[in-house]
PDB file of N, CA and C in Angstrom:
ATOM      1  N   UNK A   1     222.866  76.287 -65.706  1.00  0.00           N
ATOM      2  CA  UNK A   1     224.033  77.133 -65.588  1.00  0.00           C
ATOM      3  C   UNK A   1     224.862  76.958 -66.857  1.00  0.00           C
ATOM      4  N   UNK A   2     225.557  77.717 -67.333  1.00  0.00           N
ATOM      5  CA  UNK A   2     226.421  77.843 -68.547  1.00  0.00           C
ATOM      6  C   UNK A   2     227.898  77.631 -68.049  1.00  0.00           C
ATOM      7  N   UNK A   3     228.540  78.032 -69.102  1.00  0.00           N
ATOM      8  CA  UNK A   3     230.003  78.127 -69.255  1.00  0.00           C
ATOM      9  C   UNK A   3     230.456  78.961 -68.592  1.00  0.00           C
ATOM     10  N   UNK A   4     230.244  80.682 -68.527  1.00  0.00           N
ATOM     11  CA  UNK A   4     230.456  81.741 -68.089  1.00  0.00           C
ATOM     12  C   UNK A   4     230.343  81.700 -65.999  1.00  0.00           C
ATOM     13  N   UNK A   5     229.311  81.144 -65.921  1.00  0.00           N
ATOM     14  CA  UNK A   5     228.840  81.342 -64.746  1.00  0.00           C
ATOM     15  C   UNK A   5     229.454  79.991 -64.349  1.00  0.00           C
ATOM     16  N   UNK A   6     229.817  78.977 -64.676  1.00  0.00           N
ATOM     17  CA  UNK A   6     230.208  77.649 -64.268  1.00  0.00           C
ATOM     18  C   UNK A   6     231.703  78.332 -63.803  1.00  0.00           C
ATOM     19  N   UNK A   7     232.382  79.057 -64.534  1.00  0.00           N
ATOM     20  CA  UNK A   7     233.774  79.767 -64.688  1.00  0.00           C
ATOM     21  C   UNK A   7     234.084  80.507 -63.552  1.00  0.00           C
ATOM     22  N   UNK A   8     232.990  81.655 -63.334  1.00  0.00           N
ATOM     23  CA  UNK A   8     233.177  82.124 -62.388  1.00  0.00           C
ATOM     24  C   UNK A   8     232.852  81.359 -60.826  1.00  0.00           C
ATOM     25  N   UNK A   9     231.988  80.798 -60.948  1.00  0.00           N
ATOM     26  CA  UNK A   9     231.667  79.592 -59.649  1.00  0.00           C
ATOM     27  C   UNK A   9     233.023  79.184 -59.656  1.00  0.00           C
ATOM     28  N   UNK A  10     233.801  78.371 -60.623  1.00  0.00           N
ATOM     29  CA  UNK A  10     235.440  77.655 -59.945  1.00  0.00           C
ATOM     30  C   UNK A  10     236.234  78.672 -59.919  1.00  0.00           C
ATOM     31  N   UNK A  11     236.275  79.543 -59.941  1.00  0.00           N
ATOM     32  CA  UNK A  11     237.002  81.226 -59.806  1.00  0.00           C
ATOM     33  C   UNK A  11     237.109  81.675 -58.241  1.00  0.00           C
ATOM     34  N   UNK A  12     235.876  81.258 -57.877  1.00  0.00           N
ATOM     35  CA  UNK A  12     234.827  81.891 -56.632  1.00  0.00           C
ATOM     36  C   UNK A  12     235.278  80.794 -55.789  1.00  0.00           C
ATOM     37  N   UNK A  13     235.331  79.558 -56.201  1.00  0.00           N
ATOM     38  CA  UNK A  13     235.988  78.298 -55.072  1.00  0.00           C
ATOM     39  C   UNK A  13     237.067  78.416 -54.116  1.00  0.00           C
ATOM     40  N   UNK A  14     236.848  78.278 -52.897  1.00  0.00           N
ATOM     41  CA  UNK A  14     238.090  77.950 -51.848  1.00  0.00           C
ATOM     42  C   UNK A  14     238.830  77.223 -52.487  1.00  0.00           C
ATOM     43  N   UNK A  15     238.566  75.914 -53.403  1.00  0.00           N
ATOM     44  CA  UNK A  15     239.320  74.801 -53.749  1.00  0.00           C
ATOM     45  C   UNK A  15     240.348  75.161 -54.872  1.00  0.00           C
ATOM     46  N   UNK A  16     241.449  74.050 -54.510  1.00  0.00           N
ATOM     47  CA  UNK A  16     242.440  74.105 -55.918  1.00  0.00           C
ATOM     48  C   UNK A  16     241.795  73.706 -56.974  1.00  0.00           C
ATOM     49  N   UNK A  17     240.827  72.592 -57.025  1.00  0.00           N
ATOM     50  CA  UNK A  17     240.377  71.664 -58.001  1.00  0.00           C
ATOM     51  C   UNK A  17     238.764  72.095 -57.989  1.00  0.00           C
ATOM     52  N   UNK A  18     238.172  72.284 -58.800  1.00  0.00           N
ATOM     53  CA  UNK A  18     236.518  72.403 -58.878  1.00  0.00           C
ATOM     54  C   UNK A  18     235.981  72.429 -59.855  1.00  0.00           C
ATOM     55  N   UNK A  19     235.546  71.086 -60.231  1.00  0.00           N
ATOM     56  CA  UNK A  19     234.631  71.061 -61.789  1.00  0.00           C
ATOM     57  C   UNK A  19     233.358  71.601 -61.505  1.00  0.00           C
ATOM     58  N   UNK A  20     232.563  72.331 -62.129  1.00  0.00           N
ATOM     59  CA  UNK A  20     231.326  72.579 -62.222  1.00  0.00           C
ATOM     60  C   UNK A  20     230.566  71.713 -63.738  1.00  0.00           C
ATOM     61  N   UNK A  21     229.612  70.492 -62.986  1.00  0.00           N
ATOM     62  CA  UNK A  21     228.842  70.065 -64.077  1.00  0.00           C
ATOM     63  C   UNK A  21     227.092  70.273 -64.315  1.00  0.00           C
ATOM     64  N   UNK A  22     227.255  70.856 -65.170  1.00  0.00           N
ATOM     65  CA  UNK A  22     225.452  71.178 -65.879  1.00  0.00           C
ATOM     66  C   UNK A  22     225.011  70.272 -66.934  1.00  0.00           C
ATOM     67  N   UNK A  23     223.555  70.434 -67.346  1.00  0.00           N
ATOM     68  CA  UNK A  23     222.773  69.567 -68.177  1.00  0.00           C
ATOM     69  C   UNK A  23     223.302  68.636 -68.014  1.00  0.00           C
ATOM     70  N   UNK A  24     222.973  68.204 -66.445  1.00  0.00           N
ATOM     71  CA  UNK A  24     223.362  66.381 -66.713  1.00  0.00           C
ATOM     72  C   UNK A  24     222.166  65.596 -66.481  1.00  0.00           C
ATOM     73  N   UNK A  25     221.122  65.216 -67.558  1.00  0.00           N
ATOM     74  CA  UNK A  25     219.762  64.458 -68.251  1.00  0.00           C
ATOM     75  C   UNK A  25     219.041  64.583 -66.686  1.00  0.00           C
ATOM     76  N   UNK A  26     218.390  66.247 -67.157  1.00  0.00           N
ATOM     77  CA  UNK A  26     217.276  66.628 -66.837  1.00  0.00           C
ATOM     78  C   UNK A  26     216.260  67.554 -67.640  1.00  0.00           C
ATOM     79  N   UNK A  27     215.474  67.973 -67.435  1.00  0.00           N
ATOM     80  CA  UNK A  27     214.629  68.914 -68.195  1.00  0.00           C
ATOM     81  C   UNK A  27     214.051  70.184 -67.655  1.00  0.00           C
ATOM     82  N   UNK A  28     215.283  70.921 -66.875  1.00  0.00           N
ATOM     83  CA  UNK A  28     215.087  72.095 -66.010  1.00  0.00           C
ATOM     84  C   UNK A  28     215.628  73.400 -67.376  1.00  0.00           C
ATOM     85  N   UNK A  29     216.272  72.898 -68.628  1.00  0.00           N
ATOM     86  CA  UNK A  29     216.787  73.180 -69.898  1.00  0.00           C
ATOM     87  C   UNK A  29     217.685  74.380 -69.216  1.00  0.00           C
ATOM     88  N   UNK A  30     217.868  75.349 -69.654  1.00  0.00           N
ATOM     89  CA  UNK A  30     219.058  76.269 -69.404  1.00  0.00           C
ATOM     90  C   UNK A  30     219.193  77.501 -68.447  1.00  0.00           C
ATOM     91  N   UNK A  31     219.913  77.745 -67.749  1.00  0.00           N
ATOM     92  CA  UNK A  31     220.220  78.792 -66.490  1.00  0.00           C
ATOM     93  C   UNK A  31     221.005  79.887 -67.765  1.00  0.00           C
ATOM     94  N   UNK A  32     220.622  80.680 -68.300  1.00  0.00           N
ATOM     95  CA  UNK A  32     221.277  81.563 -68.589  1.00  0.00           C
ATOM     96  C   UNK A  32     222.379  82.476 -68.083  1.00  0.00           C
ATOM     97  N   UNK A  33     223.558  83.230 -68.030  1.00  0.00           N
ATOM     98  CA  UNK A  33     223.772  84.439 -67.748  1.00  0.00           C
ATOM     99  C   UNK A  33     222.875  85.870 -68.236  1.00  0.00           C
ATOM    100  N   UNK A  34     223.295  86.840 -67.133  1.00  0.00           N
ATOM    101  CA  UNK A  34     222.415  88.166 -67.727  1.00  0.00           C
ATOM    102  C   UNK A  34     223.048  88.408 -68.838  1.00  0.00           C
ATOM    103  N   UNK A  35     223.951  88.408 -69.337  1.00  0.00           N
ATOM    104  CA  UNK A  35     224.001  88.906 -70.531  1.00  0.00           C
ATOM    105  C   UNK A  35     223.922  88.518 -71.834  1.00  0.00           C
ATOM    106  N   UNK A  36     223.385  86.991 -71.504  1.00  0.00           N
ATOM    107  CA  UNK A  36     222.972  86.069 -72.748  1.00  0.00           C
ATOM    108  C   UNK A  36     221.652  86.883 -72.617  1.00  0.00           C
ATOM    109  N   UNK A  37     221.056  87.061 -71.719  1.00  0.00           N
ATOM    110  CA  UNK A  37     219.742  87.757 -72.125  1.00  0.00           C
ATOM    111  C   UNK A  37     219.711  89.266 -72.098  1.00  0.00           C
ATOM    112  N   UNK A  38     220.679  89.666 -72.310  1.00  0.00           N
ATOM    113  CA  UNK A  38     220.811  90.666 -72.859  1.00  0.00           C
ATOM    114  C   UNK A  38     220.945  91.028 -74.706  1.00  0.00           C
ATOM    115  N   UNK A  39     221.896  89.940 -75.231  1.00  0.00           N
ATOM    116  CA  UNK A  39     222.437  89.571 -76.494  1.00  0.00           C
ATOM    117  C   UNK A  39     220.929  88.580 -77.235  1.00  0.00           C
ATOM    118  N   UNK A  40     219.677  88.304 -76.349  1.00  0.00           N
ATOM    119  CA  UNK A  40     218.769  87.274 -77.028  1.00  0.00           C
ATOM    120  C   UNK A  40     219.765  86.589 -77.638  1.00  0.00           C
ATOM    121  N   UNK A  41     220.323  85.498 -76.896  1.00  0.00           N
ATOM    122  CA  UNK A  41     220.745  84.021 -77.391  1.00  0.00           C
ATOM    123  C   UNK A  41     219.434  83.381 -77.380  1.00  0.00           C
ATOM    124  N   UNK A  42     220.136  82.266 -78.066  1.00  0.00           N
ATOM    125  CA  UNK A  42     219.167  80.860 -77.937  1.00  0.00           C
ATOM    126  C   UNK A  42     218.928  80.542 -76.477  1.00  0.00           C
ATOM    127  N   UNK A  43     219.865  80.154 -75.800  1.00  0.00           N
ATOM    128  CA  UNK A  43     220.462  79.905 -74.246  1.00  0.00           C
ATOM    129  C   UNK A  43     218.832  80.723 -72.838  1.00  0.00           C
ATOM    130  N   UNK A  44     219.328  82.098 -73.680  1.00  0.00           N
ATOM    131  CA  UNK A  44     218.282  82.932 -72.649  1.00  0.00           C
ATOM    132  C   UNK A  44     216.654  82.887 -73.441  1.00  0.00           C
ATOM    133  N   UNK A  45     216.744  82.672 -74.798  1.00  0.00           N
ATOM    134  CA  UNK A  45     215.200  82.817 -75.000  1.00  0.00           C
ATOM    135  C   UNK A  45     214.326  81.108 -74.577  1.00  0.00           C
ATOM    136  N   UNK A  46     214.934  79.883 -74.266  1.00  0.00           N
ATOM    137  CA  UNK A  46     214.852  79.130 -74.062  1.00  0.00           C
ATOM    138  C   UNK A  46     215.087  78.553 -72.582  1.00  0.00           C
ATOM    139  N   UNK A  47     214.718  79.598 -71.826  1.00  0.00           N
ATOM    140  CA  UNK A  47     215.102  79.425 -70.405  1.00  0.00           C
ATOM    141  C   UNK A  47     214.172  79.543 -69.167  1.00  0.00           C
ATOM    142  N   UNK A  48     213.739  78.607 -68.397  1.00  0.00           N
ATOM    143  CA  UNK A  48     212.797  78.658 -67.536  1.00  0.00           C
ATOM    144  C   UNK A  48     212.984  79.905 -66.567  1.00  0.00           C
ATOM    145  N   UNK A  49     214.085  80.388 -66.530  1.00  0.00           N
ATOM    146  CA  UNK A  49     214.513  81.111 -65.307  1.00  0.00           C
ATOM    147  C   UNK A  49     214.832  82.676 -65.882  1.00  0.00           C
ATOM    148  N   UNK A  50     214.742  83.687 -65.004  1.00  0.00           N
ATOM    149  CA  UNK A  50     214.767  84.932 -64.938  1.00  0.00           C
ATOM    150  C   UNK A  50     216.380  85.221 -65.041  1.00  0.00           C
ATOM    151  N   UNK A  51     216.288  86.723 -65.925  1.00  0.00           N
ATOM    152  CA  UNK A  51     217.679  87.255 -65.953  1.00  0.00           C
ATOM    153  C   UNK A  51     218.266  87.336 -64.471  1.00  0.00           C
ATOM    154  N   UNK A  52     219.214  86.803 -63.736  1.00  0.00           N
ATOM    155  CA  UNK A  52     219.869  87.105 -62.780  1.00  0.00           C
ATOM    156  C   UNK A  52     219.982  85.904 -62.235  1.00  0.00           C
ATOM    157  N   UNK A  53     219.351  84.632 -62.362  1.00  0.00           N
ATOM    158  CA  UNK A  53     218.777  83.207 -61.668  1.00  0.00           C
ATOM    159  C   UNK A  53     220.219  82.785 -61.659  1.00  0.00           C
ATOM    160  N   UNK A  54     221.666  82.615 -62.585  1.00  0.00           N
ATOM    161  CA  UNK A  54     222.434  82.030 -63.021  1.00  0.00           C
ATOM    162  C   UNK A  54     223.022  82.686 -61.949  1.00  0.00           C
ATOM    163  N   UNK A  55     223.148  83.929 -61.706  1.00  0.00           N
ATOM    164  CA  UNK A  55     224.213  85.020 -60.827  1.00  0.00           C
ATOM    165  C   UNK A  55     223.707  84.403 -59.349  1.00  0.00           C
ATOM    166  N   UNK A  56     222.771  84.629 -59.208  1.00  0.00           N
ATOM    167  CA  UNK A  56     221.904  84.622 -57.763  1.00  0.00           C
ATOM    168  C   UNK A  56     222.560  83.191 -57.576  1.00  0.00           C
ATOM    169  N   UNK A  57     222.201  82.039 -58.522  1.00  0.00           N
ATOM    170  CA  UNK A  57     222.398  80.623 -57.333  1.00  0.00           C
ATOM    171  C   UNK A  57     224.107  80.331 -57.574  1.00  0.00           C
ATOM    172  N   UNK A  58     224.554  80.916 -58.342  1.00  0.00           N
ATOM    173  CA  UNK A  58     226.160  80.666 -58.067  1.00  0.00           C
ATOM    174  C   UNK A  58     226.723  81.203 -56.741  1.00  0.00           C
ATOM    175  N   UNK A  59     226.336  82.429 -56.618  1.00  0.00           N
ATOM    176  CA  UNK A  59     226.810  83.129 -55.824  1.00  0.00           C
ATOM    177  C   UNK A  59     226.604  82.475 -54.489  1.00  0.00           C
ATOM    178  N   UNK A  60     225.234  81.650 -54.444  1.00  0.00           N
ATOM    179  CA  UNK A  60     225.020  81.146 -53.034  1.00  0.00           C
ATOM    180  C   UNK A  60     226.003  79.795 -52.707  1.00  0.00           C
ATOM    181  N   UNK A  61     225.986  79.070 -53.968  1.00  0.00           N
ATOM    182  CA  UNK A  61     227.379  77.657 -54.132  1.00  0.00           C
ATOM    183  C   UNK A  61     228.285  78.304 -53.859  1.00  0.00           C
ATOM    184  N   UNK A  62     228.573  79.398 -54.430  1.00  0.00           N
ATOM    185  CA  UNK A  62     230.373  80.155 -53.381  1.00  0.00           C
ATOM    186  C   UNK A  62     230.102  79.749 -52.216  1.00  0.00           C
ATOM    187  N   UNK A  63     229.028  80.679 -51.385  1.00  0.00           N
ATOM    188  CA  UNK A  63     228.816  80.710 -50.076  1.00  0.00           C
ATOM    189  C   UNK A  63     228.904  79.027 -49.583  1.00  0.00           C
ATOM    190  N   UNK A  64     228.331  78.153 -50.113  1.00  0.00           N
ATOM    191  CA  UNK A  64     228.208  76.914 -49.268  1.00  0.00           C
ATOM    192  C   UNK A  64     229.453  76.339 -49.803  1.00  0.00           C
ATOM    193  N   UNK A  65     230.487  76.774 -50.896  1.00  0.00           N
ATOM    194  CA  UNK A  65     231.943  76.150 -51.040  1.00  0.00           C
ATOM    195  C   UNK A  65     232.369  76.387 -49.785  1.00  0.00           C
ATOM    196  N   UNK A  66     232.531  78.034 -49.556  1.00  0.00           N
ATOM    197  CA  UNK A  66     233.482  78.268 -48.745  1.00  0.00           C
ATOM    198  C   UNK A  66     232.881  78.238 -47.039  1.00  0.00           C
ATOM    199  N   UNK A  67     231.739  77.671 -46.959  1.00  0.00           N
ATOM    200  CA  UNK A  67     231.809  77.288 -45.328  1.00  0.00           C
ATOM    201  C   UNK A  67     231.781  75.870 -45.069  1.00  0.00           C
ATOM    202  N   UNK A  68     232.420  74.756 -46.468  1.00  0.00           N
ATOM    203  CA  UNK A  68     232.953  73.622 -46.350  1.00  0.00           C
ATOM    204  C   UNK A  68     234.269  73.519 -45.672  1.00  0.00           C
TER     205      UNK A  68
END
């Protein structure tokens, strides 16, 4: 997950407070946004996962924020 999509995930939070942390020492390498792969960044050409993967699993962490 990136910056963009980390942003909108604590946007999307029930909570006052919500850090979102990524690349923490694994080798799953980068969740793009669609529109990094839209722009061919580094980010999206270097990415195990499909344009939308970043949107799709945030959206479901909303869902399991907000039935905490």
């Amino acid at each position: 997950m990136n910056a963009c999509t980390g942003l909108d995930l604590k946007a999307a939070s029930p909570f006052p407070a919500t850090c979102v942390v990524t690349m923490v020492n694994g080798a799953a390498k980068y969740m793009a946004d669609a529109g990094s792969y839209e722009r061919i960044t580094y980010e999206a050409m270097n990415s195990r996962y499909e344009k939308g993967a970043a949107e799709t699993v945030a959206a479901r962490l909303a869902e399991m924020l907000r039935s905490l």
